[in-house]
C-alpha atoms as a PDB file:
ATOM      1  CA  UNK A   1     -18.879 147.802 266.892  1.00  0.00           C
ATOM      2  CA  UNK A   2     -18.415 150.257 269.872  1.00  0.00           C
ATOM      3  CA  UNK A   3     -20.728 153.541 269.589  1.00  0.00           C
ATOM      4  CA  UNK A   4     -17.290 155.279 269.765  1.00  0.00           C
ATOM      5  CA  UNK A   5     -16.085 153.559 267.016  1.00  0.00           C
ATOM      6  CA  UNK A   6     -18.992 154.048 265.004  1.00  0.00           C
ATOM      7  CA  UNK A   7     -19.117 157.530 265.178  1.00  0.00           C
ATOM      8  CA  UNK A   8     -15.485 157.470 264.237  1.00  0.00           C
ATOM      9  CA  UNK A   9     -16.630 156.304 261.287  1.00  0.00           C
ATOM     10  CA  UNK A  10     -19.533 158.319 260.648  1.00  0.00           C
ATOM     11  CA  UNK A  11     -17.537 161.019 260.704  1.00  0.00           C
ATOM     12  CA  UNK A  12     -14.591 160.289 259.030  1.00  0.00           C
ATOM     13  CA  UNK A  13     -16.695 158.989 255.561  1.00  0.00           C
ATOM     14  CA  UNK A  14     -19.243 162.132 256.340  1.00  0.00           C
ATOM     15  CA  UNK A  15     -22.256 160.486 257.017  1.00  0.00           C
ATOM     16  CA  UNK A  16     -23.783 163.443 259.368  1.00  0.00           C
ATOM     17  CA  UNK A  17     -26.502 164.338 256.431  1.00  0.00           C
ATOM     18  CA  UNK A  18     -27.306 161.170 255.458  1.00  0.00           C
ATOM     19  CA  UNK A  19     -24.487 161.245 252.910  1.00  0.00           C
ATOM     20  CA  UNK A  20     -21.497 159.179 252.641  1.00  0.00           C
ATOM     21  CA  UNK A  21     -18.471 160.927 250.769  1.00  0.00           C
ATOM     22  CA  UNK A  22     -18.985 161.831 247.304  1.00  0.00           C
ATOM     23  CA  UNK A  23     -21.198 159.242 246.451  1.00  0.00           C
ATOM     24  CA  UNK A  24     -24.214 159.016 244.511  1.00  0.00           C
ATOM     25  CA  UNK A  25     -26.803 156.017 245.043  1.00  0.00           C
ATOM     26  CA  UNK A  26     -25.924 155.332 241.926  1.00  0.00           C
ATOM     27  CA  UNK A  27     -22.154 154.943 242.845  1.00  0.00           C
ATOM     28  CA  UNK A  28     -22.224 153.664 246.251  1.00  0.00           C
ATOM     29  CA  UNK A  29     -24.790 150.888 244.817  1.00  0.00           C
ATOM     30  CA  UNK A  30     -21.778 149.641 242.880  1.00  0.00           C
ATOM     31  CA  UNK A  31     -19.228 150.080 245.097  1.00  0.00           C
ATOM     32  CA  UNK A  32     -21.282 148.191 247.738  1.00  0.00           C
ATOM     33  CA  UNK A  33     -22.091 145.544 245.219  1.00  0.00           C
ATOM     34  CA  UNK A  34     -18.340 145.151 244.230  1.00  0.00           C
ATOM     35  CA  UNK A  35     -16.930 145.500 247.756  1.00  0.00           C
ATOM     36  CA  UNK A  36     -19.278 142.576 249.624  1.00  0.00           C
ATOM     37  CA  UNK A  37     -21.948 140.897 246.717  1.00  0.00           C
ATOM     38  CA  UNK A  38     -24.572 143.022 248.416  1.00  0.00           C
ATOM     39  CA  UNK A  39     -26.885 145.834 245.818  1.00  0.00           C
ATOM     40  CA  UNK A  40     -28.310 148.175 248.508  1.00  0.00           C
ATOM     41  CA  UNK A  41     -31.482 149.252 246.660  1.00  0.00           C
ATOM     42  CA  UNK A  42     -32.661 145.912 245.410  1.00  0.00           C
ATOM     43  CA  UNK A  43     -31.592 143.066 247.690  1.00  0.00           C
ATOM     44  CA  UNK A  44     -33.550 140.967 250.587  1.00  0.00           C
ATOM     45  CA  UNK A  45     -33.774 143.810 253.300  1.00  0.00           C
ATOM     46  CA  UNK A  46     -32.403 146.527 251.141  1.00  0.00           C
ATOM     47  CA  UNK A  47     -35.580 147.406 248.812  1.00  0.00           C
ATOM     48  CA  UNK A  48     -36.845 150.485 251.470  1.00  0.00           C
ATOM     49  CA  UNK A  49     -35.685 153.923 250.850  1.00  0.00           C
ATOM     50  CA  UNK A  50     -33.259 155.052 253.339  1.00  0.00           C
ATOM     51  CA  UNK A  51     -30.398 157.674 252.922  1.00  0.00           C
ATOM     52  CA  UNK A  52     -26.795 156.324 251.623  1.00  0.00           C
ATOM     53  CA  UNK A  53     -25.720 156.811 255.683  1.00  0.00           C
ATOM     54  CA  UNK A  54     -28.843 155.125 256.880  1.00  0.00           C
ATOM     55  CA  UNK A  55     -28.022 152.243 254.406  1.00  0.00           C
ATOM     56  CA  UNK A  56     -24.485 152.091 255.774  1.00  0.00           C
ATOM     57  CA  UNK A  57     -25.512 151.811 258.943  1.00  0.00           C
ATOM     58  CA  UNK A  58     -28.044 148.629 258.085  1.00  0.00           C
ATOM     59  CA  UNK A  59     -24.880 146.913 256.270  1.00  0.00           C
ATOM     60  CA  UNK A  60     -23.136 147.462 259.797  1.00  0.00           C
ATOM     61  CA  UNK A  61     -25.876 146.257 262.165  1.00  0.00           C
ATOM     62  CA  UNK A  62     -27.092 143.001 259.920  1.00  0.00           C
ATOM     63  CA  UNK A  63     -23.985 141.983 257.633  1.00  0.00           C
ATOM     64  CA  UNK A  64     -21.297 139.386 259.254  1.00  0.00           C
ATOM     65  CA  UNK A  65     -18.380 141.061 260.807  1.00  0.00           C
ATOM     66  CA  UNK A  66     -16.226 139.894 258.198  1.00  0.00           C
ATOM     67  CA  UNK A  67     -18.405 141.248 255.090  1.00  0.00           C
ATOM     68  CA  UNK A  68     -18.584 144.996 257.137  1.00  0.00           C
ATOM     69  CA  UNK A  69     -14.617 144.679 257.661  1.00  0.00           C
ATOM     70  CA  UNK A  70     -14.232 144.171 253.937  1.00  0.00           C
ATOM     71  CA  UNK A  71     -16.031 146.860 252.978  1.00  0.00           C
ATOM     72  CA  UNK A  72     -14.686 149.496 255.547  1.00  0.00           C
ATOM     73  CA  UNK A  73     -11.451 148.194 254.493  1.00  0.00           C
ATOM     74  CA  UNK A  74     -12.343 149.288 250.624  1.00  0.00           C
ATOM     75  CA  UNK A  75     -13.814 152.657 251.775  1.00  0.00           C
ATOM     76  CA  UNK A  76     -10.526 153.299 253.974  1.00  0.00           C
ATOM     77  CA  UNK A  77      -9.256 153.252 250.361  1.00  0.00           C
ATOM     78  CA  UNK A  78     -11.389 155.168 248.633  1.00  0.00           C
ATOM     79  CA  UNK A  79     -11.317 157.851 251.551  1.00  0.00           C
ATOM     80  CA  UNK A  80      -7.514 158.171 250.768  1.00  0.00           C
ATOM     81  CA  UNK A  81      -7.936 158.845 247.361  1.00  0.00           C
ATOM     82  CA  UNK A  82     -10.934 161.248 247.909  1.00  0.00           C
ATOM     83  CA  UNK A  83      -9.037 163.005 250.677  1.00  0.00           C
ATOM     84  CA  UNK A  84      -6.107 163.406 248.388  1.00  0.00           C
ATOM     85  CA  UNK A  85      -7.966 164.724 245.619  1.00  0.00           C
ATOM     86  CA  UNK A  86     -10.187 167.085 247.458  1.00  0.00           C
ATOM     87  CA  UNK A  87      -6.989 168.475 249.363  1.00  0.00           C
ATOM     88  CA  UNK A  88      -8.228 167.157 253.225  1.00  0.00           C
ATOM     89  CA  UNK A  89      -6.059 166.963 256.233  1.00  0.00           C
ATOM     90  CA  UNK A  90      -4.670 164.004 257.071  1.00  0.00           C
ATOM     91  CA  UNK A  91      -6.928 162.007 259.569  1.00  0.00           C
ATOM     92  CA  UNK A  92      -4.041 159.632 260.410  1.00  0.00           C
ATOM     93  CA  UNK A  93      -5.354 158.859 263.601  1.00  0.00           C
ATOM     94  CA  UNK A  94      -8.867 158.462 262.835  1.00  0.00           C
ATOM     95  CA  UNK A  95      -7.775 156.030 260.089  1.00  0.00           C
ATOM     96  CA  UNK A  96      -5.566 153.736 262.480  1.00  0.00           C
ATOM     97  CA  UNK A  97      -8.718 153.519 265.388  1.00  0.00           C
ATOM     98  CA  UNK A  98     -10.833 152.117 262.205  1.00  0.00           C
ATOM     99  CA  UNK A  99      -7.782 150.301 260.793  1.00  0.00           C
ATOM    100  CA  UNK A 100      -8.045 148.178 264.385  1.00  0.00           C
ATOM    101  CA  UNK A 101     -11.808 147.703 264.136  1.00  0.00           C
ATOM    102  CA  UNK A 102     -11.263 146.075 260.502  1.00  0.00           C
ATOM    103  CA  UNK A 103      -8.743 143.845 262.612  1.00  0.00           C
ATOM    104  CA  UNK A 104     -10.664 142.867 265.062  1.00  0.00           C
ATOM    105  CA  UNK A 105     -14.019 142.327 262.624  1.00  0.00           C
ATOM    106  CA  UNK A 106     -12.066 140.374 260.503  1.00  0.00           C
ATOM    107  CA  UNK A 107     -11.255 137.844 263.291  1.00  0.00           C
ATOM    108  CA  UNK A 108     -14.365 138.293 265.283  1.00  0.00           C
ATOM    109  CA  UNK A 109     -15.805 135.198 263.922  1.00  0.00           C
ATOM    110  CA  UNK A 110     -12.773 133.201 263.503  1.00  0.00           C
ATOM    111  CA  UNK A 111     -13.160 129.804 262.637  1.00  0.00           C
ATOM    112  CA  UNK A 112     -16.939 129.136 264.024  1.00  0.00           C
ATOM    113  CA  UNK A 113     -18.666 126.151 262.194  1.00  0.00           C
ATOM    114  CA  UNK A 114     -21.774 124.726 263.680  1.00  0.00           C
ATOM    115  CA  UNK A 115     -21.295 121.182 263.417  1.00  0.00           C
ATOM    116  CA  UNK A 116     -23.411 119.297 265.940  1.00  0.00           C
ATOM    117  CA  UNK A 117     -26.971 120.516 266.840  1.00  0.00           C
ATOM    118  CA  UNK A 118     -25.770 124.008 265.439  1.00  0.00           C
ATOM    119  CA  UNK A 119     -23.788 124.459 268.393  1.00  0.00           C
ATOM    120  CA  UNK A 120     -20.300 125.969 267.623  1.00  0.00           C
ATOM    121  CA  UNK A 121     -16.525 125.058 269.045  1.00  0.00           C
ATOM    122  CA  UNK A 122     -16.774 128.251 270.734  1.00  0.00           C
ATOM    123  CA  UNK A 123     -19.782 127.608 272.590  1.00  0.00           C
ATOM    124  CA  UNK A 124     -19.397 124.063 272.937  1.00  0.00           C
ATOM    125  CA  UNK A 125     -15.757 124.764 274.849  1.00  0.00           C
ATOM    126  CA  UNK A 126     -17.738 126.808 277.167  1.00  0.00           C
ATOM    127  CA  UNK A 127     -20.148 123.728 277.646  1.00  0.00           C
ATOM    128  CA  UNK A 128     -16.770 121.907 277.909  1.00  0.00           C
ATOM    129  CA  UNK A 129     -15.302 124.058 280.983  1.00  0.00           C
ATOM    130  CA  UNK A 130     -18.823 123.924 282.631  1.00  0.00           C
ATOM    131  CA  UNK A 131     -18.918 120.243 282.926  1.00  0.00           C
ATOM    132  CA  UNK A 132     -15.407 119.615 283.359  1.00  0.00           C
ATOM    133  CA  UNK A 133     -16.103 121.790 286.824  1.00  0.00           C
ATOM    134  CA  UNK A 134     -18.786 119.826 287.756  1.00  0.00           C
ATOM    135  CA  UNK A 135     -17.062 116.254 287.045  1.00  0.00           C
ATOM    136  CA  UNK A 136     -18.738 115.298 284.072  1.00  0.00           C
ATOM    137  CA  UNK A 137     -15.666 113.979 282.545  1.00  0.00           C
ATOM    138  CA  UNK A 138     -17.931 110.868 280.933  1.00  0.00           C
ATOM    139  CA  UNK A 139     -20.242 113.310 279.221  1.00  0.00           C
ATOM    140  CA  UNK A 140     -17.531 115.459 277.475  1.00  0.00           C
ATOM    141  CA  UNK A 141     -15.510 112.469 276.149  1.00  0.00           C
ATOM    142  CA  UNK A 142     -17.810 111.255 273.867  1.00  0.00           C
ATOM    143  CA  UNK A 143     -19.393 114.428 272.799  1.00  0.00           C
ATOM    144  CA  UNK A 144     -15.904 115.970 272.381  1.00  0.00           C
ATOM    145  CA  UNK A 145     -15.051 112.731 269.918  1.00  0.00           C
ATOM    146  CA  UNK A 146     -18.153 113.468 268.080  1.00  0.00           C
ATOM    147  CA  UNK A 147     -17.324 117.165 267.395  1.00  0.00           C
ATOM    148  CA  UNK A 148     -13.699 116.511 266.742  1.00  0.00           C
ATOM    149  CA  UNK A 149     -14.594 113.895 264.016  1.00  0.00           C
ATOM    150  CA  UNK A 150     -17.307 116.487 262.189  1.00  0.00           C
ATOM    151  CA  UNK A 151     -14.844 119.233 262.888  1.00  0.00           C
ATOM    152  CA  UNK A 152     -11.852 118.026 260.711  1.00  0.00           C
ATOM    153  CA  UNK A 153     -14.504 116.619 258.225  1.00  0.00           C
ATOM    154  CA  UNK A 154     -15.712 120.277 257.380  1.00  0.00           C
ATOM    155  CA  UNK A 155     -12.029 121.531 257.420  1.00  0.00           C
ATOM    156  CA  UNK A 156     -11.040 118.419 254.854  1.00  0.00           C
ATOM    157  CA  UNK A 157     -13.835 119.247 252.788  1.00  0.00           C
ATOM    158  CA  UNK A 158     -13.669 122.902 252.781  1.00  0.00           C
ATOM    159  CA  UNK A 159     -10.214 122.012 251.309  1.00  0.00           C
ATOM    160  CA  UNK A 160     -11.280 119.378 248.888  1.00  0.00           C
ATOM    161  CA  UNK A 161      -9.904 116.411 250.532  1.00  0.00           C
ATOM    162  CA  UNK A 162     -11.079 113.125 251.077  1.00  0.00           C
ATOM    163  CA  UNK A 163     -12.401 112.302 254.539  1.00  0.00           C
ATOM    164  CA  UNK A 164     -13.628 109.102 253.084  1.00  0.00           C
ATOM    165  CA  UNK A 165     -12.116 105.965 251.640  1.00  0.00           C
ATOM    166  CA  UNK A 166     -12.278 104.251 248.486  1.00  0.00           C
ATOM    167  CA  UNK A 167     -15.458 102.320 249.689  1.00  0.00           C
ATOM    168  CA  UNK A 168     -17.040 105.064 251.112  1.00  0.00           C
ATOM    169  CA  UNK A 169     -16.787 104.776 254.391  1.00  0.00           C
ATOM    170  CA  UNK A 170     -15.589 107.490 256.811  1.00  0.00           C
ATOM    171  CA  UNK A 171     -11.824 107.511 257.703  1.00  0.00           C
ATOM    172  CA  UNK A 172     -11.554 106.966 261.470  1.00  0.00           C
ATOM    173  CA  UNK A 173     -10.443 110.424 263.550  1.00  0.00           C
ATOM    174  CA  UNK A 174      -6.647 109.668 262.912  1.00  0.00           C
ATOM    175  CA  UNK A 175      -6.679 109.653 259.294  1.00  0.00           C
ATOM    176  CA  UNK A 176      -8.758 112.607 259.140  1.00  0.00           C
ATOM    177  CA  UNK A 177      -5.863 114.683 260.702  1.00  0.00           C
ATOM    178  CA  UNK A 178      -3.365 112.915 258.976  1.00  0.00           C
ATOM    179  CA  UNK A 179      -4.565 113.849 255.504  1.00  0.00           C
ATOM    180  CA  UNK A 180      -5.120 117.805 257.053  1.00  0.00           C
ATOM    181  CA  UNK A 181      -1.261 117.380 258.553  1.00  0.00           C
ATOM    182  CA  UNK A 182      -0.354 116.499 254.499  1.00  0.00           C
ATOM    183  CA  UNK A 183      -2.488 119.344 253.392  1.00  0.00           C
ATOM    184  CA  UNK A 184      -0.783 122.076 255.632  1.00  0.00           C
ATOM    185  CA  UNK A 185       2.930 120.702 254.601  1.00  0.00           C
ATOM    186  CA  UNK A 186       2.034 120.490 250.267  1.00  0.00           C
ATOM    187  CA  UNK A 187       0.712 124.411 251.209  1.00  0.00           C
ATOM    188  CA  UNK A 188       3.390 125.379 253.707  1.00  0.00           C
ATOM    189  CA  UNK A 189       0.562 126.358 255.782  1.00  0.00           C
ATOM    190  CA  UNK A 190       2.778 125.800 259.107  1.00  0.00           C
ATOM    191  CA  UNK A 191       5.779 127.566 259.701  1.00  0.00           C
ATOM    192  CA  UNK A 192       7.703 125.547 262.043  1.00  0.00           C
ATOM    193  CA  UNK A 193       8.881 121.995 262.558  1.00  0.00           C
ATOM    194  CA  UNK A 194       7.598 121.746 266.032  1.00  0.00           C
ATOM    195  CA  UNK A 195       4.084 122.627 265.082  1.00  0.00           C
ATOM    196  CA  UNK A 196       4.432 119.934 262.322  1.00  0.00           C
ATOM    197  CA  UNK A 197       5.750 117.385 264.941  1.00  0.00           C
ATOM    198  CA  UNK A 198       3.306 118.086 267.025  1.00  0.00           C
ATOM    199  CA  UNK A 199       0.653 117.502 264.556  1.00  0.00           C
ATOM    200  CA  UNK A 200       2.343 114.308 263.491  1.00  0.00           C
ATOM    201  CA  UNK A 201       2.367 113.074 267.811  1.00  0.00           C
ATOM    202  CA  UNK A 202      -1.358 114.097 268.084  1.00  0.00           C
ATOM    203  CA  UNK A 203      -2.162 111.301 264.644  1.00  0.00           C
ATOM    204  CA  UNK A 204      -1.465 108.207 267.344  1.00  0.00           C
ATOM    205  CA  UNK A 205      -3.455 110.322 270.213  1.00  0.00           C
ATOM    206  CA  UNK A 206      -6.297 110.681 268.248  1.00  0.00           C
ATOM    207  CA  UNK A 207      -6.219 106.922 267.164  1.00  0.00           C
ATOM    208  CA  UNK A 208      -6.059 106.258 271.259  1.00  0.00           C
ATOM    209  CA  UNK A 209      -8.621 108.531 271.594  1.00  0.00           C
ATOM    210  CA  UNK A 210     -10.743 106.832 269.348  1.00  0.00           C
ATOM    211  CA  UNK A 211     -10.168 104.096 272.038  1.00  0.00           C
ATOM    212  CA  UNK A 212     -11.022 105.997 275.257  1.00  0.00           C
ATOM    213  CA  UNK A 213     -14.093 106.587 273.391  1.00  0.00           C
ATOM    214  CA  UNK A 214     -15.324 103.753 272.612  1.00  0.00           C
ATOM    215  CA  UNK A 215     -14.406 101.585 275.679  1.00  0.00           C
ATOM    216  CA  UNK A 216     -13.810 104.232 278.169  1.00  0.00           C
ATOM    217  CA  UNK A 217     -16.654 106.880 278.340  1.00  0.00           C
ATOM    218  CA  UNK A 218     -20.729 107.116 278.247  1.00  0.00           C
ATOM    219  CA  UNK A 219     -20.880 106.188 274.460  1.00  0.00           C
ATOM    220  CA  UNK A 220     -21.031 102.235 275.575  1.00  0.00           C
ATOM    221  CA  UNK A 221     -21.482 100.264 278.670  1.00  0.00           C
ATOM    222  CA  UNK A 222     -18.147 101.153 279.776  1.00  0.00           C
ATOM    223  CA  UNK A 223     -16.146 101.360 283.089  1.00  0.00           C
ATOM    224  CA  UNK A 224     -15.351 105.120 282.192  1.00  0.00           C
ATOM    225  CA  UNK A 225     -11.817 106.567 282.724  1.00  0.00           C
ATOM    226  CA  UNK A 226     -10.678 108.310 285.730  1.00  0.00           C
ATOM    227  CA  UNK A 227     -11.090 112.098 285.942  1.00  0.00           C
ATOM    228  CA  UNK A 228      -6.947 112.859 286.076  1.00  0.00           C
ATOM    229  CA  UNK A 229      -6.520 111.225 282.927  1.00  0.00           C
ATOM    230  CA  UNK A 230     -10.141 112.416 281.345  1.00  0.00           C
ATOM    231  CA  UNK A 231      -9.377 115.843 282.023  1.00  0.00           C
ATOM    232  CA  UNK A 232      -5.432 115.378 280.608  1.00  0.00           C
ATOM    233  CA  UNK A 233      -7.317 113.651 277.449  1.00  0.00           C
ATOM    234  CA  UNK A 234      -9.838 116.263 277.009  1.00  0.00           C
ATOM    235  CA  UNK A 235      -6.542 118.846 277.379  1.00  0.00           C
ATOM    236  CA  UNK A 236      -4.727 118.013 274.665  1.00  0.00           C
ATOM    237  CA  UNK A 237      -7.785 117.534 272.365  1.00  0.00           C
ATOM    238  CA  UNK A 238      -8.595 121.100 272.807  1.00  0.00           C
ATOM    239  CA  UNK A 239      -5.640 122.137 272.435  1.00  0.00           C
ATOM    240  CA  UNK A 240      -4.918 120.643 269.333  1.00  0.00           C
ATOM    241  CA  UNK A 241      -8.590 121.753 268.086  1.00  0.00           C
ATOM    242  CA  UNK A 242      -7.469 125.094 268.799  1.00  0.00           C
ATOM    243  CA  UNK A 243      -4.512 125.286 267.141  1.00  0.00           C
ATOM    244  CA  UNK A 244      -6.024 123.577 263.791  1.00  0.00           C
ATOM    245  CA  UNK A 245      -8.591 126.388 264.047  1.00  0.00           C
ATOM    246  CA  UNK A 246      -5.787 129.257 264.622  1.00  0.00           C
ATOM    247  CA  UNK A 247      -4.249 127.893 261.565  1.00  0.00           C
ATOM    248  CA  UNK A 248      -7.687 127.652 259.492  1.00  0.00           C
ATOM    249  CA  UNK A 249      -8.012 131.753 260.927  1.00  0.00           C
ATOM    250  CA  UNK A 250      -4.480 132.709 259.299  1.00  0.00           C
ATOM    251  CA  UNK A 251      -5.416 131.460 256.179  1.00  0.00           C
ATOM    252  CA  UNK A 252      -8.300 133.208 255.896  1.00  0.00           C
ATOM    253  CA  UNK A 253      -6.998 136.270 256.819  1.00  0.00           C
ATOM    254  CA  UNK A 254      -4.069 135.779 253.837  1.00  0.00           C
ATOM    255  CA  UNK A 255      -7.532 135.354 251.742  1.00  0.00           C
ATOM    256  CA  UNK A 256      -8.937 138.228 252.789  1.00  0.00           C
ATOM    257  CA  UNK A 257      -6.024 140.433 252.391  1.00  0.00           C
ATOM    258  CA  UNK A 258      -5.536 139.314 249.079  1.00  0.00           C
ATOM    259  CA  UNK A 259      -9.255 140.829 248.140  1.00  0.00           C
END
């Protein structure tokens, strides 16, 4: 959160004395407690005696983005109805510049899962560009198979479906986004036939993937593939990796909105 923002904030929930609103510790405890799961006076952290501000300001600087969006989001509300019933201008614009930060808190952590050595897509798609630059196409196609296959994994079982099969043994990478393709149509999760299309095209490129890594990169002995076609591979796997996690975002968003 910028310092601009911040004070924003600070000053539209009245938090220059250490108080926030008309709330009591008593209130703000449950409010806090209802809004994000977290009880300011007794939690991990929380047990110190601070002012209801100063406590605000600790949810702020150590919660996850998404937890402080939620609960500026829920004190937007309750400002409304305190402003209403106290007779206060309207602070329109003060409300729309926090209004964007809940926006951009609620995405600011997107769809980040650390699924090999607790690196993240995010930071492993910077690893991705760096090598690609230097040449390294033989490093990235195997590690980029390895991430893809743990990557849909998490998404099937975060939704409950089988990335396993009746002998339990992992589906290879092309079944795995197969059965998330069947997922997003039973929850019309994907608006447009294209998209869907799409999805269904990339099933056969990840089963040639599959291929390329096996026989054609550093994960064998192999004769590794040439860097035009590497870097085209390595393309269209991001790509698709992106989009699945764009999709994933949405969805949590309708979630969150529905709070």
């Amino acid at each position: 959160m910028k310092p601009i923002e911040q004070a924003i904030i600070e000053d539209l929930f009245e938090m220059g004395d250490g108080w926030i609103l008309d709330f009591n510790n008593d209130s703000l405890q449950k409010f806090v407690k209802k809004s994000i799961d977290i009880n300011i006076y007794k939690d991990e952290n929380y047990t110190d005696y601070k002012s209801k501000a100063k406590k605000m300001k600790q949810i702020f600087e150590e919660e996850s983005d998404k937890k402080v969006a939620k609960l500026l989001k829920d004190l937007i509300e309750y400002y409304e109805g305190y402003a209403y019933k106290n007779k206060k201008e309207n602070r329109k614009e003060e409300i729309d510049e926090i209004n964007k930060v809940i926006g951009r808190l609620s995405k600011a952590e997107g769809f980040s899962i650390d699924v090999q050595n607790n690196i993240s897509w995010k930071k492993l798609e910077e690893e991705i560009e760096y090598y690609m630059k230097k040449d390294n196409y033989e490093f990235i196609l195997d590690r980029l198979h390895t991430f893809t296959v743990k990557f849909l994994k998490y998404i099937l079982e975060k939704h409950n479906i089988q990335s396993k099969n009746q002998k339990n043994n992992n589906l290879p990478l092309h079944s795995l986004i197969g059965n998330l393709k069947n997922y997003y149509i039973e929850n019309n999760a994907i608006d447009s036939e294209f998209s869907l299309k799409a999805i269904s095209i990339n099933i056969s490129l990840f089963e040639k993937f599959n291929d390329i890594r096996n026989n054609k990169s550093y994960a064998h002995d192999n004769i590794i593939l040439n860097k035009i076609e590497s870097e085209f591979v390595i393309r269209n796997i991001i790509n698709t990796i992106n989009f699945i996690s764009n999709i994933e975002t949405i969805n949590e968003e309708k979630e969150f909105h529905l709070l």
